[in-house]
Protein backbone atom coordinates (compact mmCIF):
# COMPACT_ATOMS: atom_id res chain seq x y z
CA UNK A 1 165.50 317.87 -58.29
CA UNK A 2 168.50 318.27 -56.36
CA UNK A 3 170.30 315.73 -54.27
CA UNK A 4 168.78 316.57 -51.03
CA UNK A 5 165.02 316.21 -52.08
CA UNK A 6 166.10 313.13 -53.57
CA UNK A 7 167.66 311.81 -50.98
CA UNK A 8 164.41 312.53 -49.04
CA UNK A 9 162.43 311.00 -51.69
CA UNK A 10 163.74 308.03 -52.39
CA UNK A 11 162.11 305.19 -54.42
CA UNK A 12 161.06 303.72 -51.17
CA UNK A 13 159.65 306.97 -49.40
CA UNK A 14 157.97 307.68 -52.99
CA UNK A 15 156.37 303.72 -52.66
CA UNK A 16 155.11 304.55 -49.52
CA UNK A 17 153.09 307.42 -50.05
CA UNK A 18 151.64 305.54 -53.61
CA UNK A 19 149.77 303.40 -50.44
CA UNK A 20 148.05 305.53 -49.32
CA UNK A 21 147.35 307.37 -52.77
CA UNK A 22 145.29 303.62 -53.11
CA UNK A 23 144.03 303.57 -49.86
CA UNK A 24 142.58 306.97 -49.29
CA UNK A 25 140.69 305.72 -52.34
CA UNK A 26 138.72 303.51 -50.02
CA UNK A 27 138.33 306.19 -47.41
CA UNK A 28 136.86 308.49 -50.10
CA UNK A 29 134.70 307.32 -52.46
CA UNK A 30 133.42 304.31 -49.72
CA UNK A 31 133.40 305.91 -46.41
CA UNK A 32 132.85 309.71 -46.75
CA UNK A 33 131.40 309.43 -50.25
CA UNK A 34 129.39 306.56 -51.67
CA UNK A 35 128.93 304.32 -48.67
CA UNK A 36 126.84 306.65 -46.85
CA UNK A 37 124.81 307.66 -49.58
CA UNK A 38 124.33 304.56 -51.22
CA UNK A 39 123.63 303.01 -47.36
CA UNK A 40 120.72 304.99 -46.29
CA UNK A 41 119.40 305.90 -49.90
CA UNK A 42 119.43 301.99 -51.39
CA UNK A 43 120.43 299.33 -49.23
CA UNK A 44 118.32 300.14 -46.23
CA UNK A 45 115.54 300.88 -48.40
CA UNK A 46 112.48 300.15 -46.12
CA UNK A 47 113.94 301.71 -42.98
CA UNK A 48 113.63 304.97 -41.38
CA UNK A 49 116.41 307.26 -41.65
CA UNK A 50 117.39 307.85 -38.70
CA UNK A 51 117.49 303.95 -37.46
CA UNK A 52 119.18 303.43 -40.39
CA UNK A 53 122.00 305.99 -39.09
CA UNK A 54 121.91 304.51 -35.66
CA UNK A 55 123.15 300.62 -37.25
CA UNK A 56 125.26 302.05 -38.65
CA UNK A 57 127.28 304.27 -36.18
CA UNK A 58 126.23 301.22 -33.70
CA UNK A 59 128.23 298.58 -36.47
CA UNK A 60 131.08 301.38 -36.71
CA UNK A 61 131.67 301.19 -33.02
CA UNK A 62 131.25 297.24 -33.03
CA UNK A 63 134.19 297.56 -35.58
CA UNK A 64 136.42 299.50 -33.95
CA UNK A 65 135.95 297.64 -30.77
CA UNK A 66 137.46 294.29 -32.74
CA UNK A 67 140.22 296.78 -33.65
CA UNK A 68 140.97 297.76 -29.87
CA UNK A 69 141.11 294.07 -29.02
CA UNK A 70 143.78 293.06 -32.14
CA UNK A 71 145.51 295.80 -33.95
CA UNK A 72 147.88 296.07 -30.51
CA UNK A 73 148.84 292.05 -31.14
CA UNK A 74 149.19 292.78 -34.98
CA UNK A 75 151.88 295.41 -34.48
CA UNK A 76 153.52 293.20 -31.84
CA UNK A 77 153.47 290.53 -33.92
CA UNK A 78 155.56 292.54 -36.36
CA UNK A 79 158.12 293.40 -34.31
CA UNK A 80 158.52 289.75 -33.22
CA UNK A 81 158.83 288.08 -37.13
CA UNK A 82 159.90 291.59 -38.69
CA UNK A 83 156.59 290.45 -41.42
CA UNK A 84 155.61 294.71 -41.60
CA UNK A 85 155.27 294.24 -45.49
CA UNK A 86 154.07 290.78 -45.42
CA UNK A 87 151.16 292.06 -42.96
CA UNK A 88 150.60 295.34 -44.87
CA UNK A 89 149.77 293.13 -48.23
CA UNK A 90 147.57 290.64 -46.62
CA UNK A 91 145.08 293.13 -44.98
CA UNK A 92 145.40 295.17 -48.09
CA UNK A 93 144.52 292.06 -50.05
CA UNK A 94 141.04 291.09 -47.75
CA UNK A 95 140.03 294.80 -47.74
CA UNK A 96 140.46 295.38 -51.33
CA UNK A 97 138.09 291.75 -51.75
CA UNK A 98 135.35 293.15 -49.44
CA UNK A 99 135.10 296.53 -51.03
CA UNK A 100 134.50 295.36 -54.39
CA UNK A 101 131.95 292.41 -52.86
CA UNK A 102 129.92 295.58 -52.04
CA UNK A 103 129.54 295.79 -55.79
CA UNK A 104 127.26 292.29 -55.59
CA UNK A 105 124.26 293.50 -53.09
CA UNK A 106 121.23 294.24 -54.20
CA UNK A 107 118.43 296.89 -52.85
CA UNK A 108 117.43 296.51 -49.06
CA UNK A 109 120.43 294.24 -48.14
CA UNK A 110 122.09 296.84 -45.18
CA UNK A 111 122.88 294.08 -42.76
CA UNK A 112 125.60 292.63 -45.43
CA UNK A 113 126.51 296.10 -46.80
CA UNK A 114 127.35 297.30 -42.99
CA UNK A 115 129.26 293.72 -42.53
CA UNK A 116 131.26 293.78 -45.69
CA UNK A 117 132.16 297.62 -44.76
CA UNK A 118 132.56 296.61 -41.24
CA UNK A 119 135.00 293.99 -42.56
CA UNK A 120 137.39 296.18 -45.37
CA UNK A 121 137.02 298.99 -42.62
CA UNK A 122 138.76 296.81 -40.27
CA UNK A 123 141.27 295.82 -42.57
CA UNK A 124 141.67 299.84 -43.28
CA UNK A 125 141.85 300.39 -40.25
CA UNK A 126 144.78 297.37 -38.84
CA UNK A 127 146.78 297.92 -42.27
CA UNK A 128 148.03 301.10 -41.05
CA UNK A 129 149.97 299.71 -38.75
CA UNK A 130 152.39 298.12 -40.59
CA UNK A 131 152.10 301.34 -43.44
CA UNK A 132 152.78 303.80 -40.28
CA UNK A 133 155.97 301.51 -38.90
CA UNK A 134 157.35 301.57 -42.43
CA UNK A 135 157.55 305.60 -42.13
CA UNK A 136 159.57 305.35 -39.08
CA UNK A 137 162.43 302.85 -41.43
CA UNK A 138 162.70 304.76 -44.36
CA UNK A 139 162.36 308.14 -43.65
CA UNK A 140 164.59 310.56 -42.40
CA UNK A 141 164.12 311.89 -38.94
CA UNK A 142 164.87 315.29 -39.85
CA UNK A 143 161.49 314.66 -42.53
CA UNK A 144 159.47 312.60 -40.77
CA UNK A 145 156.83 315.60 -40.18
CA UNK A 146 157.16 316.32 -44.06
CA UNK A 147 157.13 312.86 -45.63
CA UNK A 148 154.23 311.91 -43.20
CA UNK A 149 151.83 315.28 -44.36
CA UNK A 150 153.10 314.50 -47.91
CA UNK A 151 151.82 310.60 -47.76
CA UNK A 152 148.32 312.61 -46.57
CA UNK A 153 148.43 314.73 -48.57
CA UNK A 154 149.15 312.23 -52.09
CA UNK A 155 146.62 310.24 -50.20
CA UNK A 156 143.89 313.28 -50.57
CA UNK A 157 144.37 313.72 -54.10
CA UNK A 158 144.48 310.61 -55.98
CA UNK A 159 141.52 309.23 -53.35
CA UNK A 160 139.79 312.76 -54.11
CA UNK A 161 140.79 311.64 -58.21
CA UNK A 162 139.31 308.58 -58.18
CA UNK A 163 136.46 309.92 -56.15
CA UNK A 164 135.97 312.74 -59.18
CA UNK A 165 135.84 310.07 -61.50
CA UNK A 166 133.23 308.13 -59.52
CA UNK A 167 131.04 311.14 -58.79
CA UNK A 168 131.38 312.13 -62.53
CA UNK A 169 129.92 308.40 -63.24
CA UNK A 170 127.31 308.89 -60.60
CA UNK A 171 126.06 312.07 -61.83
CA UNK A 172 126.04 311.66 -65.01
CA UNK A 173 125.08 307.65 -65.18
CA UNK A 174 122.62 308.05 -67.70
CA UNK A 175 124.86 310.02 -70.54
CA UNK A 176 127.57 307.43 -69.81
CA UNK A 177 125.55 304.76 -70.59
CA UNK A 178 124.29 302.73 -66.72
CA UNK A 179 121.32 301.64 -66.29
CA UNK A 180 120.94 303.25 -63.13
CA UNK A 181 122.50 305.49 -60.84
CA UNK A 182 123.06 302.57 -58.39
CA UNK A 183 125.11 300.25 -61.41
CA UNK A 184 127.39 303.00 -61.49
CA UNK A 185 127.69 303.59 -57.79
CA UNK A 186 128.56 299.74 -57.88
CA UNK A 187 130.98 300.00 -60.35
CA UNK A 188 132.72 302.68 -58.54
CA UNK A 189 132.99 300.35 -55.18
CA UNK A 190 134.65 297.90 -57.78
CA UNK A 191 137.25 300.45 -58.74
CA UNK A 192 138.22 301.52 -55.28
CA UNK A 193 139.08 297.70 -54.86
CA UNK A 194 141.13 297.45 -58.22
CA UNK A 195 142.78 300.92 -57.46
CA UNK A 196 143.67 300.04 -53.41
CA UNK A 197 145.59 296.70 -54.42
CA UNK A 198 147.31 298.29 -57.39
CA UNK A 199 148.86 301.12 -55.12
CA UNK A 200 149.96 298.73 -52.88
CA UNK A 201 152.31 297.16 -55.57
CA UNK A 202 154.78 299.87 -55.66
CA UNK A 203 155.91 298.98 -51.73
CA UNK A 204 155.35 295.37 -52.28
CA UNK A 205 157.90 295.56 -54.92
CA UNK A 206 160.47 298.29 -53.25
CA UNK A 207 160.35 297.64 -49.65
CA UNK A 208 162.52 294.44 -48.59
CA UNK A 209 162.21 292.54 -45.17
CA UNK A 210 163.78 289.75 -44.11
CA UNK A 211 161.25 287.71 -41.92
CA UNK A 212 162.22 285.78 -39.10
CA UNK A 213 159.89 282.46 -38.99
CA UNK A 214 158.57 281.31 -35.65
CA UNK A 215 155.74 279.19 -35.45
CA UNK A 216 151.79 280.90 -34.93
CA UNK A 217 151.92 279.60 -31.09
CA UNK A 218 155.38 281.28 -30.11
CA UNK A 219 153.90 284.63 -32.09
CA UNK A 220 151.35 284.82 -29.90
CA UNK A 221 152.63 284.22 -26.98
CA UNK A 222 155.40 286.36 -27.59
CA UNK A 223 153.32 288.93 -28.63
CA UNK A 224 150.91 288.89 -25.45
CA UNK A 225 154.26 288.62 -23.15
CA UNK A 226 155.78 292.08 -24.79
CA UNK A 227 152.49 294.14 -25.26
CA UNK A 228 151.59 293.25 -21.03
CA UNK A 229 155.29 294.27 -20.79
CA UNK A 230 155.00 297.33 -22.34
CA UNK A 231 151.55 297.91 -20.83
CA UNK A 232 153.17 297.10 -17.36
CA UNK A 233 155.99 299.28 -17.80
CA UNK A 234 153.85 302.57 -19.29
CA UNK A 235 154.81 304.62 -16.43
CA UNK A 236 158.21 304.51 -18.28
CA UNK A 237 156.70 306.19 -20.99
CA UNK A 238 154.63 309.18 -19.30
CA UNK A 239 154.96 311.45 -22.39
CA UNK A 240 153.99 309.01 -25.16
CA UNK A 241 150.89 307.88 -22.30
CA UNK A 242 150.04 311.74 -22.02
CA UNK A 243 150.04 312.18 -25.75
CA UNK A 244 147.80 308.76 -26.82
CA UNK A 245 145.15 310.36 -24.03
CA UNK A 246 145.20 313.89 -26.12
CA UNK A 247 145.19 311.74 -29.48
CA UNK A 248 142.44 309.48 -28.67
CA UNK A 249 140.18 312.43 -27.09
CA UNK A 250 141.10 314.81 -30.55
CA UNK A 251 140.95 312.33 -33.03
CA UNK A 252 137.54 311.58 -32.21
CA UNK A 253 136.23 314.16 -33.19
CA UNK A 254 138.23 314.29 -36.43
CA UNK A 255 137.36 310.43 -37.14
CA UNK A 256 133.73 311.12 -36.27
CA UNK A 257 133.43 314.20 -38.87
CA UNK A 258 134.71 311.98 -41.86
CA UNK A 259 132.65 309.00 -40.99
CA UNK A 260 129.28 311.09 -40.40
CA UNK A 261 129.45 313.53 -42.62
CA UNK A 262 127.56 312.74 -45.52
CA UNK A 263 124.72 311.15 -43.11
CA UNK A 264 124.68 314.74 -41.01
CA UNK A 265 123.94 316.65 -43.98
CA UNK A 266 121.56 313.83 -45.92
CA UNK A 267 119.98 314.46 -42.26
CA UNK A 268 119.36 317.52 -42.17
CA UNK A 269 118.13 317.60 -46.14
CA UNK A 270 120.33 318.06 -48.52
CA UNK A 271 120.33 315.99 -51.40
CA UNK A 272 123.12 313.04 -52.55
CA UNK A 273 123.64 315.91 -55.52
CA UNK A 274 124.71 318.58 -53.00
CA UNK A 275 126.70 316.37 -50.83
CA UNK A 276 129.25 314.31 -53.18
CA UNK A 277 130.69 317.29 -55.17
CA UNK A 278 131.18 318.83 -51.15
CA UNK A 279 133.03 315.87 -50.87
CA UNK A 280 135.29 315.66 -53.91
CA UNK A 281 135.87 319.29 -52.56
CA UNK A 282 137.40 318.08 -49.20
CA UNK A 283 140.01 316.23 -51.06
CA UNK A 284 141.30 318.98 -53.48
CA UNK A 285 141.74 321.53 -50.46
CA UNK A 286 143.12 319.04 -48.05
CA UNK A 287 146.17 318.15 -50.82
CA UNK A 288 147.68 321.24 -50.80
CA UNK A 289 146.90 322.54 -47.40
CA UNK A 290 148.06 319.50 -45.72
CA UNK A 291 151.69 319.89 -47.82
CA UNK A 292 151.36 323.19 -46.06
CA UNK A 293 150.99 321.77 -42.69
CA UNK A 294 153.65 319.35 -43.36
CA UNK A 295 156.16 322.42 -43.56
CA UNK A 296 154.80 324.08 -41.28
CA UNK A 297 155.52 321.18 -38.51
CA UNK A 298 159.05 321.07 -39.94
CA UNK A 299 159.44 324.50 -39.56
CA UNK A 300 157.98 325.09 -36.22
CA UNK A 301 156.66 321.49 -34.95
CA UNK A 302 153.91 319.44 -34.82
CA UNK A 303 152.49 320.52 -31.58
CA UNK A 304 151.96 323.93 -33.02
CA UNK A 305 149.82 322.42 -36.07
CA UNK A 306 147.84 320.12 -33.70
CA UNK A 307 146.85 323.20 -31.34
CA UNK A 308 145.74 324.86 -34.52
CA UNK A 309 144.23 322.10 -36.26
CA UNK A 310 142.06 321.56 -32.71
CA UNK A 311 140.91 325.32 -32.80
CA UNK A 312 139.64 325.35 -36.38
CA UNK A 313 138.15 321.78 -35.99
CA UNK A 314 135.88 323.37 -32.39
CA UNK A 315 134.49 326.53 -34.77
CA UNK A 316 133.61 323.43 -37.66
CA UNK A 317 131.49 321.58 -35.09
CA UNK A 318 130.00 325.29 -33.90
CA UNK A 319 129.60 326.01 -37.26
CA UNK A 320 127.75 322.98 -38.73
CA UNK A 321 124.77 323.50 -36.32
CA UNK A 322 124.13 326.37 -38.18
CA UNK A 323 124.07 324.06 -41.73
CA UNK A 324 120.61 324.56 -43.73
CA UNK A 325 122.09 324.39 -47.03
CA UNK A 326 124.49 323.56 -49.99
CA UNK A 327 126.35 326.63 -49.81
CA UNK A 328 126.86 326.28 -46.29
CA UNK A 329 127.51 322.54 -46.38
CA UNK A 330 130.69 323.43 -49.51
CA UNK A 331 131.80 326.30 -46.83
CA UNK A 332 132.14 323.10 -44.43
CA UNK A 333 133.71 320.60 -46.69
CA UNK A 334 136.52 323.59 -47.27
CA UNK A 335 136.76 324.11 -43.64
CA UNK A 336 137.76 320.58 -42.82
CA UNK A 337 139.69 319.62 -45.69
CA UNK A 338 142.07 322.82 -44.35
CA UNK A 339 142.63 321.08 -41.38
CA UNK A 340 141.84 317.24 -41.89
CA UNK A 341 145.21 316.32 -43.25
CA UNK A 342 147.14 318.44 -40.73
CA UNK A 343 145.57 316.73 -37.68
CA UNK A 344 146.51 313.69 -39.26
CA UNK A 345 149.74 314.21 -40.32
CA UNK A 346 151.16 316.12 -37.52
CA UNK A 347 150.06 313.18 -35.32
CA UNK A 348 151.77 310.57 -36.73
CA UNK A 349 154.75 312.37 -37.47
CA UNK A 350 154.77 313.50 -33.51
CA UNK A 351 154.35 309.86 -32.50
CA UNK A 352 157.11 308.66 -34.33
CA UNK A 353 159.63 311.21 -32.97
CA UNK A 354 158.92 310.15 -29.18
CA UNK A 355 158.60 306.25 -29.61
CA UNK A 356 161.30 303.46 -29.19
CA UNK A 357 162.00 302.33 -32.78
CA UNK A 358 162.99 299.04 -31.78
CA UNK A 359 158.74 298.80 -30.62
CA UNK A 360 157.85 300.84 -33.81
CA UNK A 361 154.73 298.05 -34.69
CA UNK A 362 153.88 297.51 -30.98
CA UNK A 363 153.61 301.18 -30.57
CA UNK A 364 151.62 301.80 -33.28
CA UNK A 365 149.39 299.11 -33.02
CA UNK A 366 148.31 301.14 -29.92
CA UNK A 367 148.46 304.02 -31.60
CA UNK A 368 145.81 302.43 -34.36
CA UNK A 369 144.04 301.19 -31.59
CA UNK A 370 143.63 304.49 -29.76
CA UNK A 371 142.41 306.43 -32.83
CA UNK A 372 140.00 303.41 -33.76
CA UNK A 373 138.79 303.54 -30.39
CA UNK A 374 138.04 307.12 -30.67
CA UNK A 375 136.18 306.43 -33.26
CA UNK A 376 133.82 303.94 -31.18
CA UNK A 377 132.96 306.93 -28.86
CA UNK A 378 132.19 309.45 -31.16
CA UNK A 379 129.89 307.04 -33.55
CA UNK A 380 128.17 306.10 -30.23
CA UNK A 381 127.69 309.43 -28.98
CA UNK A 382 126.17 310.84 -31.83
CA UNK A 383 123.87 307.86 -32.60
CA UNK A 384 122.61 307.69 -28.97
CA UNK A 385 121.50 311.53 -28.66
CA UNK A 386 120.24 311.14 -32.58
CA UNK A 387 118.05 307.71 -31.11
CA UNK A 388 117.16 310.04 -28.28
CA UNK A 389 116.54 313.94 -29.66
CA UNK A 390 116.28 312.80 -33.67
CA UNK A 391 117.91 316.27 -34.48
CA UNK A 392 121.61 315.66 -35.77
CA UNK A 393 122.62 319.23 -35.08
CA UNK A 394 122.69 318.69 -30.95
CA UNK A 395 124.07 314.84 -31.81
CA UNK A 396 127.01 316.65 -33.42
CA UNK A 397 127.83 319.39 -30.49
CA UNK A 398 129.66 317.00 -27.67
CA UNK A 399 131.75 316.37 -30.39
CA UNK A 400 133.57 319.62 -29.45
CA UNK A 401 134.06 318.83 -25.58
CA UNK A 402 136.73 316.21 -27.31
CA UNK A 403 138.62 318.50 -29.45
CA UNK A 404 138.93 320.86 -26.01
CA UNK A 405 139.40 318.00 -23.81
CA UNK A 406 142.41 316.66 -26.23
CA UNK A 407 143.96 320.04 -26.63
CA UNK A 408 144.29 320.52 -23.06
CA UNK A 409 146.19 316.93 -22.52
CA UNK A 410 148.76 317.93 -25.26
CA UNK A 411 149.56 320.74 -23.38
CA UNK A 412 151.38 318.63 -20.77
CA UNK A 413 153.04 316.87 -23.70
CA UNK A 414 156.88 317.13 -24.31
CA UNK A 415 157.77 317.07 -28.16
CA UNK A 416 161.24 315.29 -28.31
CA UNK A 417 163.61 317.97 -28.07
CA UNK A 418 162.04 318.93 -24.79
CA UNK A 419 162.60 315.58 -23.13
């Protein structure tokens, strides 16, 4: 390795992306993978389908609602008592507790299933925050695009590992030696909480802070006073406004194809067999290809990987009305995991390049925020017109209005060396 690339991957940078190696875990075997599956097909045993689907996207949007009204004061917080790490371990810690208490429900218990989710989904969701304003400290700007993709990209394949592993249990429960299909899918919640805190050691261990106490009523205040500052002053900031209005809009959509998924296509009746190796397959395309959007961004910018990203995501919702089998549903799962990690990627790395520093947590607490709150609309959307219609395929299709609607806001958007 020569000194550059070490330089550029430095035991810090390399601690950062083992995070989200751990906590893709959770957003792979639990949300895309086993929660869905293991939602409809077990614990809301005894209800239709399709309501089933409906609490669910309904308890997704009530989630992501909490995270609109706190992840902005979280990241403010940060900035206030420099805690990033400090923050990053605690939510890491809860999350990690309520995944593997998923392990402990028994058949027909969906209103605790969707609250435990709800609950390490939140703490998913707010933990990036302090992950995503430790990229902007320790890596170079030159690399941010790159070292953001890469973290993705890590994050894709030892989630989409661990998912293997899980599947492999699920599958093949009976030859391993479960009782049951559903003791193994338990076990496999377990892991994900076991394998989330243990990836979070590395940064724990490598990434030094050096808080400044203040006691919990001057935080808050102080936190309120700068995030209605910043709020106030947002006409200061028209290009990082113009940009969280194209990110919330395309994100959306993005968030609302990895949540819904597994449900679209148990919906329109394929079986759990056909729809968790699909899965596993999203991961294993979306680590290499999203190393190939990180140079690409590098090489030519981020903007030019989020316009493309945005086109193949519109001809994935087109094409998944068309879905009436496994085949199809693998040609998906390739499909997105081409482009999943590039959306991703390419966002966070732009964001970083045209925010103040000095307001890295504040910033991307509303940055959080804004792709959490996407994902309220999206959930909402499709679970209304599935209440209404009760045929996923025309739930799915607004989805696309987003992607368009969000491509044509980045257009106005400067990328830094423009401003």
């Amino acid at each position: 390795m020569n000194n550059i690339t070490t330089t550029v991957f430095s035991k810090k940078v390399k601690s950062w992306i083992a995070y989200d190696v751990g906590n893709s875990a959770f957003a792979t075997t639990v949300v895309a993978g086993f929660f869905p599956v293991f939602y409809l097909q077990y614990w809301a045993n005894g209800v239709e389908m399709a309501d089933a689907t409906v609490y669910k996207a309904w308890a997704l949007a009530i989630c992501n609602t909490i995270v609109l009204f706190t992840a902005p004061f979280i990241g403010a917080i940060t900035d206030i008592n420099n805690a990033t790490k400090k923050s990053l371990i605690f939510f890491t810690t809860i999350g990690a507790l309520f995944v593997g208490l998923l392990s402990t429900l028994s058949l027909g218990s969906w209103f605790y299933a969707l609250l435990f989710f709800c609950i390490a989904n939140y703490c998913f969701a707010v933990s990036q925050i302090p992950y995503d304003k430790i990229l902007t400290k320790i890596a170079p700007a030159n690399k941010l695009s790159q070292i953001s993709n890469y973290g993705y990209a890590w994050g894709y394949l030892g989630g989409g590992t661990l998912f293997l592993v899980n599947a492999l249990m699920f599958l093949f429960w009976e030859k391993i030696g479960f009782s049951s299909s559903a003791d193994a899918i338990k076990i496999s919640f377990m892991m994900v909480s076991i394998w989330w805190f243990l990836f979070m050691l590395p940064i724990r261990k490598n990434y030094n802070e050096t808080i400044i106490n203040h006691n919990k009523g001057f935080l808050l205040k102080k936190s309120f006073t700068n995030l209605l500052s910043t709020l106030k002053s947002i006409s200061q900031y028209r290009n990082i406004s113009l940009f969280l209005l194209a990110f919330f809009l395309f994100i959306d959509g993005a968030h609302t194809v990895i949540y819904l998924a597994a449900d679209f296509a148990l919906n329109v009746g394929l079986k759990a067999n056909d729809v968790i190796p699909a899965l596993i397959l999203v991961q294993f395309v979306a680590f290499p290809a999203t190393i190939f959007w990180g140079y690409i961004a590098d090489r030519y910018g981020d903007k030019k990987v989020l316009f493309t990203t945005i086109i193949f995501y519109i001809f994935i919702i087109i094409f998944s009305t068309t879905l009436s089998s496994a085949i199809e549903f693998y040609i998906l799962a390739i499909l997105v995991g081409s482009v999943q990690g590039g959306i991703q990627g390419s966002s966070r790395s732009f964001y970083g390049k045209i925010i103040p520093l000095e307001k890295a947590g504040e910033f991307f607490g509303i940055y959080n925020v804004l792709g959490r709150a996407g994902a309220i609309f999206g959930p909402l959307m499709v679970g209304t017109l599935l209440a209404l219609y009760g045929d996923v395929r025309i739930a799915l299709l607004p989805i696309a209005v987003l992607f368009i609607l969000g491509g044509l806001v980045l257009l106005v958007v400067r990328e830094k060396n423009e401003i």
